[in-house]
Protein backbone atom coordinates (compact mmCIF):
# COMPACT_ATOMS: atom_id res chain seq x y z
CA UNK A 1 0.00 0.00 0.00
CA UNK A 2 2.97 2.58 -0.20
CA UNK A 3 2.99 4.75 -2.03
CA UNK A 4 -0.13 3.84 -4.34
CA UNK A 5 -0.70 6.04 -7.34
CA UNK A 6 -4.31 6.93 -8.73
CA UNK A 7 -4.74 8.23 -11.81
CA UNK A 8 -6.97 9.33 -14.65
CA UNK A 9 -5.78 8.67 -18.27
CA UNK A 10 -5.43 11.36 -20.27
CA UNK A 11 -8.04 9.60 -22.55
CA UNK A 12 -10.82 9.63 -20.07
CA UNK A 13 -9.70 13.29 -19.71
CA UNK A 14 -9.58 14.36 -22.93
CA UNK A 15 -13.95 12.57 -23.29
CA UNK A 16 -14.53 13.91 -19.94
CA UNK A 17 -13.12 17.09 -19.04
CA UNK A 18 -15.26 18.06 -16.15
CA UNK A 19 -14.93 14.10 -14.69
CA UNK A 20 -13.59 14.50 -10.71
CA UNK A 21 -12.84 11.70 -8.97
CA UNK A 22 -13.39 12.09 -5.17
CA UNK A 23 -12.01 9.49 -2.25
CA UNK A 24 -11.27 8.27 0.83
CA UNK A 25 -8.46 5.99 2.25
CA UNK A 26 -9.37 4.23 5.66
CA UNK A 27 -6.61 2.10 7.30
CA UNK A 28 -6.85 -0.29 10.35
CA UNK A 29 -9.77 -1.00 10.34
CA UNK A 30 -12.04 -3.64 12.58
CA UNK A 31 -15.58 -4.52 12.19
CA UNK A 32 -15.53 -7.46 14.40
CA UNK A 33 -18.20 -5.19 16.56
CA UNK A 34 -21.80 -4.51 17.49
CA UNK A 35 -21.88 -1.03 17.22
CA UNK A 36 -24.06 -0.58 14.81
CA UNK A 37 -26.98 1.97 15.72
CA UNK A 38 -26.10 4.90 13.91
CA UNK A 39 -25.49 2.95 10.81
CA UNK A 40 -28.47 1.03 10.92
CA UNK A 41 -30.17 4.68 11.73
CA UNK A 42 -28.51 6.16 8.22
CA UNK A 43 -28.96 3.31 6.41
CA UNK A 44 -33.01 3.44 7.31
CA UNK A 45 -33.17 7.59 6.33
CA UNK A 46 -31.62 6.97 3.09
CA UNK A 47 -34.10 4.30 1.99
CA UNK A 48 -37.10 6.59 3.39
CA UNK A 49 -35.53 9.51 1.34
CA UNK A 50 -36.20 7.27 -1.97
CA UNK A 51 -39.48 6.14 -1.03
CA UNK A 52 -40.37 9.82 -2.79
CA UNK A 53 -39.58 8.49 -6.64
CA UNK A 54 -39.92 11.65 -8.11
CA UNK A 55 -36.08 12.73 -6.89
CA UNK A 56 -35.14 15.37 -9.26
CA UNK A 57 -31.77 14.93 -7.73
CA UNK A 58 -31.78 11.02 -8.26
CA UNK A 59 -33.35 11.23 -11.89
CA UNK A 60 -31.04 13.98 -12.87
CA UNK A 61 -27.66 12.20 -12.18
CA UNK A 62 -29.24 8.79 -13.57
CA UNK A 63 -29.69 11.03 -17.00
CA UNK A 64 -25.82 12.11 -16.26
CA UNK A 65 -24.26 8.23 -16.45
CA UNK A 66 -26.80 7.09 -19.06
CA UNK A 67 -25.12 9.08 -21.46
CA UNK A 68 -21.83 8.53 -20.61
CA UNK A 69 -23.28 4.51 -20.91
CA UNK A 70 -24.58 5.40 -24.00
CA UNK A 71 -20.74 6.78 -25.27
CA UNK A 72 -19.42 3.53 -23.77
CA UNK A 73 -22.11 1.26 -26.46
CA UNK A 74 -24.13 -0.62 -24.32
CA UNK A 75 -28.03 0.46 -23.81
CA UNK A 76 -27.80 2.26 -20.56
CA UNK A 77 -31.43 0.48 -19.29
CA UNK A 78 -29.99 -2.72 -19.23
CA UNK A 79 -26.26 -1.58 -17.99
CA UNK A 80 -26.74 0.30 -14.76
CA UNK A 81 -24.59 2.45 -12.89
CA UNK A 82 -24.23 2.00 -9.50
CA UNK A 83 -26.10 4.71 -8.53
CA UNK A 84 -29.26 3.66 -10.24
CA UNK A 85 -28.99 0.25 -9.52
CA UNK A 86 -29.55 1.05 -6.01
CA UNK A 87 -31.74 3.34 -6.22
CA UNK A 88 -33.70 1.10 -8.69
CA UNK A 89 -33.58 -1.68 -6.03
CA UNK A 90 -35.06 0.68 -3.36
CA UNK A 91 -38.01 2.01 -5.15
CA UNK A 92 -39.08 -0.93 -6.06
CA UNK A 93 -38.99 -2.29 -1.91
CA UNK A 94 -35.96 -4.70 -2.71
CA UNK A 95 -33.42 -5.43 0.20
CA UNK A 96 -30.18 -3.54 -0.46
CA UNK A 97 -28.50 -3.75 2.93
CA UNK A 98 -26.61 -6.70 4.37
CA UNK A 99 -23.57 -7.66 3.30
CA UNK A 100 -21.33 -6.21 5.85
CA UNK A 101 -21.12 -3.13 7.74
CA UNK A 102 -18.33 -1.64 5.19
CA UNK A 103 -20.49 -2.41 1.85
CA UNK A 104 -23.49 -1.53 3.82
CA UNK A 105 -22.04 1.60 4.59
CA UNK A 106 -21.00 3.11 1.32
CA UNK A 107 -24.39 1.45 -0.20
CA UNK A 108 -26.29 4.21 2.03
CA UNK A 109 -23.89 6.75 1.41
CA UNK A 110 -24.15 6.23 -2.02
CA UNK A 111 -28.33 6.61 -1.83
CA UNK A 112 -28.38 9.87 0.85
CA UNK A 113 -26.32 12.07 -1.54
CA UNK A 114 -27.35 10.33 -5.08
CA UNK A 115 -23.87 9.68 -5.97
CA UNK A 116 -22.13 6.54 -8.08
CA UNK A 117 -19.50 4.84 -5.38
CA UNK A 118 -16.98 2.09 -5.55
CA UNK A 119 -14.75 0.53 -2.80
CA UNK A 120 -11.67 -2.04 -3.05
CA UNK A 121 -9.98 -3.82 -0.37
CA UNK A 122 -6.42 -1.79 -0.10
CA UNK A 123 -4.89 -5.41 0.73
CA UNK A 124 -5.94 -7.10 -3.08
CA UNK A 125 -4.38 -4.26 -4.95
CA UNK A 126 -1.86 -4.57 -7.28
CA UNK A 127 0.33 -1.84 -8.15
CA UNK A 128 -1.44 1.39 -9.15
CA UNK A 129 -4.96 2.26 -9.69
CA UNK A 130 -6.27 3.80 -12.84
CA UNK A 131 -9.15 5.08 -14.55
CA UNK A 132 -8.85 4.60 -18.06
CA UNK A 133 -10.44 2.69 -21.24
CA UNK A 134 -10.17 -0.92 -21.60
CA UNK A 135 -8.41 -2.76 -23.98
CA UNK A 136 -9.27 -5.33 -26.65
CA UNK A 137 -9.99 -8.87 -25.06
CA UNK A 138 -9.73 -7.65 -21.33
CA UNK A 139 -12.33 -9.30 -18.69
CA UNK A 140 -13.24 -9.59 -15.01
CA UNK A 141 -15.15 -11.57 -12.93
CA UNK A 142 -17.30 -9.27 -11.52
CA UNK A 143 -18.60 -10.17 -7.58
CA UNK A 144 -21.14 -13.30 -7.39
CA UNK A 145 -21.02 -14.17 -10.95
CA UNK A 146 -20.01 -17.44 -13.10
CA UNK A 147 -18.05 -16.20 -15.99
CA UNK A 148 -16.01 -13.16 -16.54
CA UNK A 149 -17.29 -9.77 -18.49
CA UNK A 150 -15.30 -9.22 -21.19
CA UNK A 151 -14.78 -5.15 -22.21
CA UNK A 152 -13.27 -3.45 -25.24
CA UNK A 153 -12.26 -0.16 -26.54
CA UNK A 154 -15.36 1.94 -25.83
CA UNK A 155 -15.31 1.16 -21.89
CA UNK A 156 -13.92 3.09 -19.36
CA UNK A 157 -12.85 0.98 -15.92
CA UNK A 158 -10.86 1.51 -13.01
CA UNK A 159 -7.72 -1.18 -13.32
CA UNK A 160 -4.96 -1.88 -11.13
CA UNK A 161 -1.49 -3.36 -12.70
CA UNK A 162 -2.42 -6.77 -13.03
CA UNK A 163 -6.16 -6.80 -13.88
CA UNK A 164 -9.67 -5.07 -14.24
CA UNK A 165 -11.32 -3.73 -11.06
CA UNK A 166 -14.43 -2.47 -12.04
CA UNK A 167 -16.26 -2.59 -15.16
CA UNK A 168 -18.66 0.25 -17.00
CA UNK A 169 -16.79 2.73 -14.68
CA UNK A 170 -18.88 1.72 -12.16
CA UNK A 171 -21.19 -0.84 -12.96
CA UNK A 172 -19.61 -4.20 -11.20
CA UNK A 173 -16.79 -4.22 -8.71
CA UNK A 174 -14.04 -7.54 -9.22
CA UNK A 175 -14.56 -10.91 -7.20
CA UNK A 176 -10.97 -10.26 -6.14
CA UNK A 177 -10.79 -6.74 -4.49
CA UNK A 178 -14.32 -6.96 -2.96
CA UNK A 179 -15.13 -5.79 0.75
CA UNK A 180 -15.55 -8.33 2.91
CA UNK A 181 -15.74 -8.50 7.04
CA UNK A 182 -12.19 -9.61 7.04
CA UNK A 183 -10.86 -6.32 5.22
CA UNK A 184 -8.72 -3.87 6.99
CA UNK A 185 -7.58 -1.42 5.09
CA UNK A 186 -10.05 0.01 2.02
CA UNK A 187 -10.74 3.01 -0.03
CA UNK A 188 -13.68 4.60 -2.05
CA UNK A 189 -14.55 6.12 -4.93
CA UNK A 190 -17.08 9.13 -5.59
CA UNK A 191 -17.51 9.73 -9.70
CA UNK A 192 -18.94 12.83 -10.85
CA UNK A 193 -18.94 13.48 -14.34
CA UNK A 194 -20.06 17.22 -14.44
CA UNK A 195 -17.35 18.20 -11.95
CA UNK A 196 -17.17 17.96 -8.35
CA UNK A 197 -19.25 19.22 -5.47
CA UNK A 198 -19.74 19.78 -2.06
CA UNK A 199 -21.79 16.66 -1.80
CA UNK A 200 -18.71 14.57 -2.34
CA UNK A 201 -17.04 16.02 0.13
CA UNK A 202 -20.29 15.40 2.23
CA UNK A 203 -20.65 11.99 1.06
CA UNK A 204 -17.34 10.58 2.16
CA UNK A 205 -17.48 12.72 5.72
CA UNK A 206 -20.39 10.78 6.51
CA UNK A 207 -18.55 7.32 5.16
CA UNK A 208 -15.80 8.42 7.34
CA UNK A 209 -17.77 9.25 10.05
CA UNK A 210 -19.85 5.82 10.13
CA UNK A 211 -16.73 3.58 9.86
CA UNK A 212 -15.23 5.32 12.44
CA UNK A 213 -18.37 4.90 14.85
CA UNK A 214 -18.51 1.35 14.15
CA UNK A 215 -15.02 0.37 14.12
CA UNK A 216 -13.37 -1.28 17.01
CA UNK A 217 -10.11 0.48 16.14
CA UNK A 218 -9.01 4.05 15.16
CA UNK A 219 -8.92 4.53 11.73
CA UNK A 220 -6.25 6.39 9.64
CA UNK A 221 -8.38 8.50 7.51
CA UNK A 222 -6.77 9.85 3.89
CA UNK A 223 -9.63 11.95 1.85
CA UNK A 224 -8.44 12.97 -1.81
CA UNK A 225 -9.60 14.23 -5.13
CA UNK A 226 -8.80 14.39 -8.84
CA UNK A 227 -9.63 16.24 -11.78
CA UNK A 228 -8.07 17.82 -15.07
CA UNK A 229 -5.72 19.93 -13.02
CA UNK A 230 -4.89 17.14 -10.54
CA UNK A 231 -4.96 13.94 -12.36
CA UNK A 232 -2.33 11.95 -10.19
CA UNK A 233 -2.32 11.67 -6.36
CA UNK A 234 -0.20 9.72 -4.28
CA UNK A 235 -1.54 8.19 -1.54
C-alpha cells in the first residue's frame, strides 16, 4: 500500500473534461463489533428519502451516467450504474442492505447524496490504480457471478497493474478486491462526471464518520480528489 498512485488517463480526460474523482483511504480497520446503531439509523433515512420516486436529484444524475453509458455502447437500461442500480432496487422495496457493515455503509452513502460509489480492499491491490479505457480482449469476474465480463475499446474501468477492477466505470466491482468483514484497510470512490461538489465532500465525511463509529479500532483517515488539473495523487 505505499505509495499507491491513482490516476486518470489522459483519454478519459480528454472525453470527460469536467470528470472529478473524489475518495477516501481508511486504514486499520475492525468490524468485528456490534456497534451498529447509527449505521443502521442512516442506512433506514436513506431508503425513506427514496421512497419519494420523483427525486429530481436522483433522476437527474441517472440522465448524467446514461449518457456517458450510452458513449461507452451498451443500452444504458440494461447496464446500470451504480447509482441507479440502487436506487432502482429501493423504489421498487428490494433489500439492499446486508452484506457487511463496510459495503453496507458506502451502499447508504451512495443513496443519501445520489452519488455513483466504488470501494476495493487496499490489501488485493496490485500496483497502481487507474481510470482509463479498456483494452481489446480484457475481462473480469465481476462479484457473485459465473463467468467473466469481457470489455473493449469503448469502456472506461478503473484497473490496477495486473487486472480489471471495475467494469462500466462503475457498474460491477471484481470478485478479487471486494469488501468483505475480514478487510482492513479500504478506499472509495465518488464519480462525478459534471465536476465535483460539495456533496462529495459530504458523502465521504459521513462514510468516514460511520466507519469510524462502528469500528473497534481508530482509523487512519486519507480523503483525496482528482480532476483535469490534478490527475495523479499519491496516496
Amino acid at each position: 500500500m505505499a505509495n499507491l498512485e491513482i490516476a486518470i488517463s489522459d483519454e478519459v480526460l480528454k472525453s470527460y473534461p469536467d470528470v472529478t474523482i473524489s475518495g477516501l483511504a481508511v486504514k486499520g480497520i475492525d468490524t468485528k463489533t456490534d456497534k451498529s446503531e447509527e449505521l443502521e439509523r442512516y442506512m433506514n433515512h436513506a431508503v425513506y428519502q427514496h421512497e419519494d420516486t420523483d427525486d429530481s436529484l436522483a433522476k437527474s444524475e441517472i440522465q448524467n451516467w446514461r449518457s456517458v453509458y450510452s458513449d461507452m455502447g451498451v443500452k444504458p437500461s440494461k447496464v446500470l450504474c451504480s447509482f441507479e442500480s440502487l436506487y432502482k432496487r429501493v423504489s421498487k422495496g428490494k433489500k439492499v442492505f446486508g452484506i457487511n457493515k463496510l459495503v453496507d455503509a458506502y451502499n447508504a452513502v451512495s443513496l443519501k447524496h445520489c452519488l455513483c460509489m466504488g470501494g476495493y480492499d487496499l490489501d488485493q491491490i496490485t500496483g497502481s490504480i487507474s481510470l482509463r479505457y479498456g483494452r481489446k480482449g480484457e475481462e473480469m469476474l465481476p462479484i457473485g457471478g459465473d463467468k467473466p465480463i469481457r470489455i473493449d475499446e469503448k469502456v472506461v474501468a478503473y484497473s490496477d497493474a495486473g487486472s480489471i477492477l471495475c467494469v462500466y466505470w462503475n457498474h460491477r466491482d471484481a470478485d478479487h478486491t471486494q469488501i468483505t468483514d475480514k478487510t482492513k484497510n479500504v478506499v472509495f470512490f465518488v464519480d462525478q462526471i459534471q465536476g465535483g461538489d460539495n456533496r462529495a465532500k459530504l458523502a465521504l465525511t459521513d462514510l468516514s464518520k460511520l466507519i469510524s463509529d462502528f469500528s473497534n479500532n481508530d482509523v487512519t483517515i486519507d480523503f483525496f480528489s482528482l480532476d483535469k488539473q490534478k490527475p495523479v495523487y499519491q496516496l
